[in-house]
PDB file of N, CA and C in Angstrom:
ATOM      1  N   UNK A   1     165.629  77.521  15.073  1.00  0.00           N
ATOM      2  CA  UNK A   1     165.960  76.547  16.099  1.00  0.00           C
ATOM      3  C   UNK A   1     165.139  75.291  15.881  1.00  0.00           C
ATOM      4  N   UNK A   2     165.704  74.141  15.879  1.00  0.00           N
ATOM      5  CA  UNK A   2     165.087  72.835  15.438  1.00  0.00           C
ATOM      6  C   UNK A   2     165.089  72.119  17.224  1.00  0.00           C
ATOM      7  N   UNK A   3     164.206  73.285  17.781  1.00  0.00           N
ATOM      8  CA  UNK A   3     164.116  72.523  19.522  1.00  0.00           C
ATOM      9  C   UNK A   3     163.656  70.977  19.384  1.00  0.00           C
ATOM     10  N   UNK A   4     162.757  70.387  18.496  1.00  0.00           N
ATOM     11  CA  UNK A   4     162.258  69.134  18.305  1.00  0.00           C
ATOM     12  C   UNK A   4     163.364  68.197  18.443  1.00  0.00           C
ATOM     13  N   UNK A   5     164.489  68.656  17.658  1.00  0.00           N
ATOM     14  CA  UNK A   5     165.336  67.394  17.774  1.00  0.00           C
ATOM     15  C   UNK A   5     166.218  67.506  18.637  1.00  0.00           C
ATOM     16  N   UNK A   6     166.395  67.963  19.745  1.00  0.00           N
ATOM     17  CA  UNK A   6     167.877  68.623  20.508  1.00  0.00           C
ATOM     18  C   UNK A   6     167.178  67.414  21.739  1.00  0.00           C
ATOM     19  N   UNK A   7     168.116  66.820  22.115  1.00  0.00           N
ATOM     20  CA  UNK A   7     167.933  66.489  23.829  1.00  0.00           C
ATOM     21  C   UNK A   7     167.649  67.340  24.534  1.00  0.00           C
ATOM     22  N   UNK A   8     167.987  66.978  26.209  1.00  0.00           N
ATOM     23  CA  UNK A   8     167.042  67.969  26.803  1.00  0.00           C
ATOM     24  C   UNK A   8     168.270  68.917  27.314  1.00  0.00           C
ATOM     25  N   UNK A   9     169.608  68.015  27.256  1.00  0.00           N
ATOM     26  CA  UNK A   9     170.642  68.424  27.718  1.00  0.00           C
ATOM     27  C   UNK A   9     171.227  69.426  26.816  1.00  0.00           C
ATOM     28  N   UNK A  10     171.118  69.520  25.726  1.00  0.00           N
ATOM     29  CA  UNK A  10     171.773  70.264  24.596  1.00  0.00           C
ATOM     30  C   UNK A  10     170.649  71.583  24.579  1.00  0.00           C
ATOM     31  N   UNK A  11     169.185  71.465  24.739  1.00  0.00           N
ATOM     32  CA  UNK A  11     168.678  72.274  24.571  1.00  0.00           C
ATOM     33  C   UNK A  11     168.924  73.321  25.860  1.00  0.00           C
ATOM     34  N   UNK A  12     169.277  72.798  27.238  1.00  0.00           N
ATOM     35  CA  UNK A  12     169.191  73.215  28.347  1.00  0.00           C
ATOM     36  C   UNK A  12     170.423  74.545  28.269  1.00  0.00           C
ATOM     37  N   UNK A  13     171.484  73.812  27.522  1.00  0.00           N
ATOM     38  CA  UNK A  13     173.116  74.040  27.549  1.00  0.00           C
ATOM     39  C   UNK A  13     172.737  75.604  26.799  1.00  0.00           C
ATOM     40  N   UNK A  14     171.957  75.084  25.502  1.00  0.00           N
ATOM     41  CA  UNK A  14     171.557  76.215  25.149  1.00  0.00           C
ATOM     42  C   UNK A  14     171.120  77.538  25.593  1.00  0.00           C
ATOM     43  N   UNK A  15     169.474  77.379  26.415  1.00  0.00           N
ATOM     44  CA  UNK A  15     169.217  78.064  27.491  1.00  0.00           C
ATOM     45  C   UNK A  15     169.688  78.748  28.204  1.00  0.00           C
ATOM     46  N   UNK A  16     170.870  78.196  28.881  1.00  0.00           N
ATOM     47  CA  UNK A  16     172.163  78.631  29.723  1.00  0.00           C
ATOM     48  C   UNK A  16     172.791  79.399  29.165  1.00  0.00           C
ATOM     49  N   UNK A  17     173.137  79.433  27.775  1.00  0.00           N
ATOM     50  CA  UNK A  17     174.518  80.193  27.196  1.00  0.00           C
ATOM     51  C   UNK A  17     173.867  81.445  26.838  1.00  0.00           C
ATOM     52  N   UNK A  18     172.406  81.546  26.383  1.00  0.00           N
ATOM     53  CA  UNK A  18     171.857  82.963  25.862  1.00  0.00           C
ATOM     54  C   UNK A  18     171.363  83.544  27.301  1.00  0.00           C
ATOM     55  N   UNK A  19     171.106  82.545  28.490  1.00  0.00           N
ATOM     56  CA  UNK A  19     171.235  83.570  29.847  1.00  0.00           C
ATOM     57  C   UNK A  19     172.363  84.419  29.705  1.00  0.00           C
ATOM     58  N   UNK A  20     173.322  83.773  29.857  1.00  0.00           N
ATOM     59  CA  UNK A  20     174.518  84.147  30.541  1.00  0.00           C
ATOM     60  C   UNK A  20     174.775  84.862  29.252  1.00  0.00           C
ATOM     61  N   UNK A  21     175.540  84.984  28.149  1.00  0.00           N
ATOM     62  CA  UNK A  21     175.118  86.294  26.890  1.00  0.00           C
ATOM     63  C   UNK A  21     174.216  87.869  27.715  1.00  0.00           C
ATOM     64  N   UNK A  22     173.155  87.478  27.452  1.00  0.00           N
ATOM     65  CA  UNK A  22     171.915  88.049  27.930  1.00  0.00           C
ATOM     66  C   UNK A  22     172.455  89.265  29.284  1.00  0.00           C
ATOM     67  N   UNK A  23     172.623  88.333  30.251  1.00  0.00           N
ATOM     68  CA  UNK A  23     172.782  88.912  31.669  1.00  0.00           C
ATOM     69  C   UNK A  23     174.514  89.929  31.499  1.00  0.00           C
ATOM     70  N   UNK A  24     175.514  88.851  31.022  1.00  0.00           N
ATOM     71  CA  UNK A  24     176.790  89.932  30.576  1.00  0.00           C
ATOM     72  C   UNK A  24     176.695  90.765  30.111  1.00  0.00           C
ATOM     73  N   UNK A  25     175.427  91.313  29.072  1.00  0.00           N
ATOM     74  CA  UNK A  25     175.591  92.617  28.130  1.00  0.00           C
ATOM     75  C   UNK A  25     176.435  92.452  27.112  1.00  0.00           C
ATOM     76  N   UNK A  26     176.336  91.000  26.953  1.00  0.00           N
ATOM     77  CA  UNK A  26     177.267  90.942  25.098  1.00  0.00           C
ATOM     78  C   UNK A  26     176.417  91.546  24.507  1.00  0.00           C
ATOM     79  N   UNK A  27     174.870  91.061  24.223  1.00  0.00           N
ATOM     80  CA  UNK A  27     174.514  91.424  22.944  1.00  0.00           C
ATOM     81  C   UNK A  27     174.123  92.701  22.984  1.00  0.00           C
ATOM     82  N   UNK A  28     173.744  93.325  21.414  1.00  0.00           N
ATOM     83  CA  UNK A  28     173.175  94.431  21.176  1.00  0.00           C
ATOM     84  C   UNK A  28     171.501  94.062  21.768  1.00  0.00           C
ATOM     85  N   UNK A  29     170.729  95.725  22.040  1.00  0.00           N
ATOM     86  CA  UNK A  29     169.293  95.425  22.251  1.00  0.00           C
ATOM     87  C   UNK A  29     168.436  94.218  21.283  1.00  0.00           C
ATOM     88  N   UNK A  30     168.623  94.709  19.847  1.00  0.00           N
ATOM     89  CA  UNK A  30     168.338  93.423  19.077  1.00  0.00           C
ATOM     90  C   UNK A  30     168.102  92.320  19.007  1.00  0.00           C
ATOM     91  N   UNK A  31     169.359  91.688  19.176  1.00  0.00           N
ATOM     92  CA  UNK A  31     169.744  90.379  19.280  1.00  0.00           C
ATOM     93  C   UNK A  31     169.291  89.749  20.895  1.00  0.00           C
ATOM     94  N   UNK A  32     169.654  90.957  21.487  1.00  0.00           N
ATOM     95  CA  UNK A  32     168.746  90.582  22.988  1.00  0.00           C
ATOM     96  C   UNK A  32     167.492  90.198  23.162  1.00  0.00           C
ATOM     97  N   UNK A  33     166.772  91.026  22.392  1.00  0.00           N
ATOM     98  CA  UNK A  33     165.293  90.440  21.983  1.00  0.00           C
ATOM     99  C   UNK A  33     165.199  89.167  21.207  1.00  0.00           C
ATOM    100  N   UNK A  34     165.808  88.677  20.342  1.00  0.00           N
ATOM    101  CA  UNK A  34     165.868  87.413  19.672  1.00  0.00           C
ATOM    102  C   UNK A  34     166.029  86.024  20.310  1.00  0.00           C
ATOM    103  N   UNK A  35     167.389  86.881  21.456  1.00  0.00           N
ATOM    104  CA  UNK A  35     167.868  86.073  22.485  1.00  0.00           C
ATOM    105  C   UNK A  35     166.613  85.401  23.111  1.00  0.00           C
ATOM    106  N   UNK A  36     165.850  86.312  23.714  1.00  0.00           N
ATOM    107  CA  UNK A  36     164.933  86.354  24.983  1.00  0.00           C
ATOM    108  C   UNK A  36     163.711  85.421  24.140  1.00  0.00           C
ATOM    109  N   UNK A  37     163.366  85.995  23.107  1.00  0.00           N
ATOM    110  CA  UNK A  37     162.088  85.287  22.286  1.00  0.00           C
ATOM    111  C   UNK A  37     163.063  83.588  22.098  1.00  0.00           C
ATOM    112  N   UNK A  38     164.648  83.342  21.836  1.00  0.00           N
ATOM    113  CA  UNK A  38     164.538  81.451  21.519  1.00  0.00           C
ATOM    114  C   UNK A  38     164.604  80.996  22.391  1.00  0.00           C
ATOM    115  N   UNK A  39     164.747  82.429  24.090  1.00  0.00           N
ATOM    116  CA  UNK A  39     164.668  81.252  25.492  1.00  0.00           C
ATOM    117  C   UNK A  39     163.835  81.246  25.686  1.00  0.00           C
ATOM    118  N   UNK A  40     162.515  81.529  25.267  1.00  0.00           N
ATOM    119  CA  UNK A  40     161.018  81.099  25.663  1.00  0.00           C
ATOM    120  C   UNK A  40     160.665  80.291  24.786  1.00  0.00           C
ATOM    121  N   UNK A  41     161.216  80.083  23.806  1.00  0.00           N
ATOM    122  CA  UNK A  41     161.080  78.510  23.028  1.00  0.00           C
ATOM    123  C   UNK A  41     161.508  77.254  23.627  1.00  0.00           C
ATOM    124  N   UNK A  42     163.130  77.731  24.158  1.00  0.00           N
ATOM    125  CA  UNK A  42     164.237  76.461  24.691  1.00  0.00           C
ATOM    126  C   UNK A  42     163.327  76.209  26.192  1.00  0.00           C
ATOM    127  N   UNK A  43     162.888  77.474  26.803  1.00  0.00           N
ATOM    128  CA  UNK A  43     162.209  77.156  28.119  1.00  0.00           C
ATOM    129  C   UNK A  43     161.153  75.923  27.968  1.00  0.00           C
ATOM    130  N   UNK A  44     160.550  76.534  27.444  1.00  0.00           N
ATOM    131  CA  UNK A  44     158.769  75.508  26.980  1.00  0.00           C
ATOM    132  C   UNK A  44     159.740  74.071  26.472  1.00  0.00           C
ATOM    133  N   UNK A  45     160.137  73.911  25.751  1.00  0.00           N
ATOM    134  CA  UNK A  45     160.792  72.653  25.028  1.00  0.00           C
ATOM    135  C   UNK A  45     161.103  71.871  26.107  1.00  0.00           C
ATOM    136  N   UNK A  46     162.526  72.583  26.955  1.00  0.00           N
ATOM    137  CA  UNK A  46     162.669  71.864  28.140  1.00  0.00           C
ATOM    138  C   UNK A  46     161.438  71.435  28.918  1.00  0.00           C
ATOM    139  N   UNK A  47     160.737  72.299  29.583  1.00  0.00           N
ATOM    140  CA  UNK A  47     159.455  72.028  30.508  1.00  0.00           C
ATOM    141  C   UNK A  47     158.425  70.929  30.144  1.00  0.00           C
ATOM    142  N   UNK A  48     158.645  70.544  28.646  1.00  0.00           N
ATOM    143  CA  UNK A  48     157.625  69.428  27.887  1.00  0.00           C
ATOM    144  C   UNK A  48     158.500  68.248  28.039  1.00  0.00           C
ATOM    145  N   UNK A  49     159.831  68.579  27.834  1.00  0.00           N
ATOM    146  CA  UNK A  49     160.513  67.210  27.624  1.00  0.00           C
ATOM    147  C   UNK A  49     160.195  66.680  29.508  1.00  0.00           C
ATOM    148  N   UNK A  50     160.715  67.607  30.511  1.00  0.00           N
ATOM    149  CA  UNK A  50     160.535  67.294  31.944  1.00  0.00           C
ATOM    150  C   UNK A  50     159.174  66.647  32.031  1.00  0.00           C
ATOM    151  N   UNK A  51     158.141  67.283  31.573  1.00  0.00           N
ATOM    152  CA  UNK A  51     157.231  66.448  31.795  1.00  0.00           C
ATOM    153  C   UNK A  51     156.371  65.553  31.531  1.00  0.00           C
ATOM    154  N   UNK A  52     157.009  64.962  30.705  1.00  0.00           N
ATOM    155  CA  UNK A  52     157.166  63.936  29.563  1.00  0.00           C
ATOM    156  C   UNK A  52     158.141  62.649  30.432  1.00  0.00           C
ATOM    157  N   UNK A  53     158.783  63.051  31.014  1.00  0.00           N
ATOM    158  CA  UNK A  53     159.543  62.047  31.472  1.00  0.00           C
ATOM    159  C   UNK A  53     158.771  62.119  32.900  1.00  0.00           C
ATOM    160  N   UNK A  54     158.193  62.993  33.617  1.00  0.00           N
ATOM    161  CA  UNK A  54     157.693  62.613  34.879  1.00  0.00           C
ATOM    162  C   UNK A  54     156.665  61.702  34.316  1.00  0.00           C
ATOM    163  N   UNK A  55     155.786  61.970  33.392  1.00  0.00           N
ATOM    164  CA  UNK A  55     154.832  60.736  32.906  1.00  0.00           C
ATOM    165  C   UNK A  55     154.946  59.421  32.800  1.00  0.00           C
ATOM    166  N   UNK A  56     155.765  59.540  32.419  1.00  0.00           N
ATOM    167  CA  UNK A  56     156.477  57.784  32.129  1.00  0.00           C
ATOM    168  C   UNK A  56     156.953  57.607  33.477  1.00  0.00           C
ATOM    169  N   UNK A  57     157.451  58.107  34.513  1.00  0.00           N
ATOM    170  CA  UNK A  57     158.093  57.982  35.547  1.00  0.00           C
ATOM    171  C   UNK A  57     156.865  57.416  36.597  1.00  0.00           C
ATOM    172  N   UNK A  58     155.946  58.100  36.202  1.00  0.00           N
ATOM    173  CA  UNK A  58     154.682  58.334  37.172  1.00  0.00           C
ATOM    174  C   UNK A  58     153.775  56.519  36.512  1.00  0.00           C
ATOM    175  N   UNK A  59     154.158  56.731  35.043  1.00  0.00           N
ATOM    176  CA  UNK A  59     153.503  55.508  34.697  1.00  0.00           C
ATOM    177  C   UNK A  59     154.143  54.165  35.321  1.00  0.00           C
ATOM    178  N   UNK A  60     155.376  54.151  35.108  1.00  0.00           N
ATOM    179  CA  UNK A  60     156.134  52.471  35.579  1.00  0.00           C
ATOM    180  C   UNK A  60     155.627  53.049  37.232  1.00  0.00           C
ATOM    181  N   UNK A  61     155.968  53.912  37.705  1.00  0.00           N
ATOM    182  CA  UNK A  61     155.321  53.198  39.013  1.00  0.00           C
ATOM    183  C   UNK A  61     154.161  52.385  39.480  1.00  0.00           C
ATOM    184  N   UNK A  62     153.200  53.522  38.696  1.00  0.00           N
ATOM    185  CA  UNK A  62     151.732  52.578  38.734  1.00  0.00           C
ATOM    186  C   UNK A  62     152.054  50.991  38.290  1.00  0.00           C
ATOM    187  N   UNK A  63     152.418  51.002  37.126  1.00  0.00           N
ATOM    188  CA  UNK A  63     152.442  49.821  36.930  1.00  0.00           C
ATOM    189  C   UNK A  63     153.286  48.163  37.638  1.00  0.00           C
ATOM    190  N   UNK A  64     154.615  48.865  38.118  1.00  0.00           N
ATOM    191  CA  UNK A  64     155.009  48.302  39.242  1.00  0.00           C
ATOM    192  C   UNK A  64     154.245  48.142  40.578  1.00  0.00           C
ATOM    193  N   UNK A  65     153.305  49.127  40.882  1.00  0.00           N
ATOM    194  CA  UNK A  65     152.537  48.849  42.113  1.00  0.00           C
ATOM    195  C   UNK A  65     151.207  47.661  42.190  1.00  0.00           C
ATOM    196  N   UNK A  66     151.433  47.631  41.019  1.00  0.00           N
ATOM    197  CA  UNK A  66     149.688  46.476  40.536  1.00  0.00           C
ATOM    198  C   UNK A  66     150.181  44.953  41.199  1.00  0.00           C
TER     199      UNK A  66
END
Protein backbone atom coordinates (compact mmCIF):
# COMPACT_ATOMS: atom_id res chain seq x y z
CA UNK A 1 0.00 0.00 0.00
CA UNK A 2 1.57 3.35 -1.13
CA UNK A 3 -0.74 5.23 1.84
CA UNK A 4 1.85 8.28 1.22
CA UNK A 5 0.43 9.11 -1.96
CA UNK A 6 -3.43 8.43 -1.74
CA UNK A 7 -5.62 11.53 -0.63
CA UNK A 8 -7.41 11.36 2.30
CA UNK A 9 -10.54 10.57 0.41
CA UNK A 10 -9.25 7.59 -1.55
CA UNK A 11 -7.45 6.32 1.41
CA UNK A 12 -10.69 6.66 3.60
CA UNK A 13 -12.82 4.88 0.60
CA UNK A 14 -10.32 2.35 1.13
CA UNK A 15 -10.74 1.91 4.87
CA UNK A 16 -14.41 1.59 4.26
CA UNK A 17 -14.34 -1.17 1.67
CA UNK A 18 -11.97 -3.66 3.83
CA UNK A 19 -14.56 -2.73 6.84
CA UNK A 20 -17.33 -3.65 5.09
CA UNK A 21 -15.34 -7.00 3.31
CA UNK A 22 -14.22 -7.63 6.88
CA UNK A 23 -17.66 -7.30 8.76
CA UNK A 24 -19.66 -9.39 5.61
CA UNK A 25 -17.43 -12.47 6.04
CA UNK A 26 -16.09 -12.30 2.43
CA UNK A 27 -12.74 -12.95 3.34
CA UNK A 28 -10.97 -16.07 4.39
CA UNK A 29 -9.31 -15.86 8.18
CA UNK A 30 -6.07 -14.94 6.27
CA UNK A 31 -6.74 -12.34 4.25
CA UNK A 32 -8.83 -11.06 7.22
CA UNK A 33 -5.77 -10.61 9.07
CA UNK A 34 -4.04 -8.73 6.18
CA UNK A 35 -7.26 -6.92 5.89
CA UNK A 36 -7.18 -5.75 9.57
CA UNK A 37 -3.16 -5.15 9.65
CA UNK A 38 -3.70 -2.36 6.01
CA UNK A 39 -6.68 -0.84 8.17
CA UNK A 40 -4.36 0.06 10.85
CA UNK A 41 -2.11 1.52 8.30
CA UNK A 42 -5.15 3.37 6.24
CA UNK A 43 -6.41 4.30 9.96
CA UNK A 44 -3.07 6.09 11.17
CA UNK A 45 -2.59 7.65 7.51
CA UNK A 46 -6.01 9.09 7.68
CA UNK A 47 -5.64 10.37 11.45
CA UNK A 48 -2.14 12.21 10.27
CA UNK A 49 -3.57 13.60 7.21
CA UNK A 50 -6.76 15.01 9.76
CA UNK A 51 -4.34 16.37 11.74
CA UNK A 52 -2.32 17.92 9.55
CA UNK A 53 -5.04 19.86 8.25
CA UNK A 54 -6.39 20.87 11.79
CA UNK A 55 -2.78 22.46 12.01
CA UNK A 56 -2.90 24.59 9.27
CA UNK A 57 -6.51 25.27 10.18
CA UNK A 58 -5.49 26.17 13.72
CA UNK A 59 -2.50 28.14 12.08
CA UNK A 60 -4.48 30.72 9.57
CA UNK A 61 -6.56 31.40 12.43
CA UNK A 62 -3.89 32.56 14.63
CA UNK A 63 -2.66 34.33 12.04
CA UNK A 64 -5.86 36.03 10.98
CA UNK A 65 -6.40 37.00 14.65
CA UNK A 66 -3.02 39.18 14.90
Amino acid sequence: MESEKLSFEDAYKQLMELVRKMEGGELPLAASVEAYEQGIKLKAYCEQLLKEAELKIETLKVGTNQ
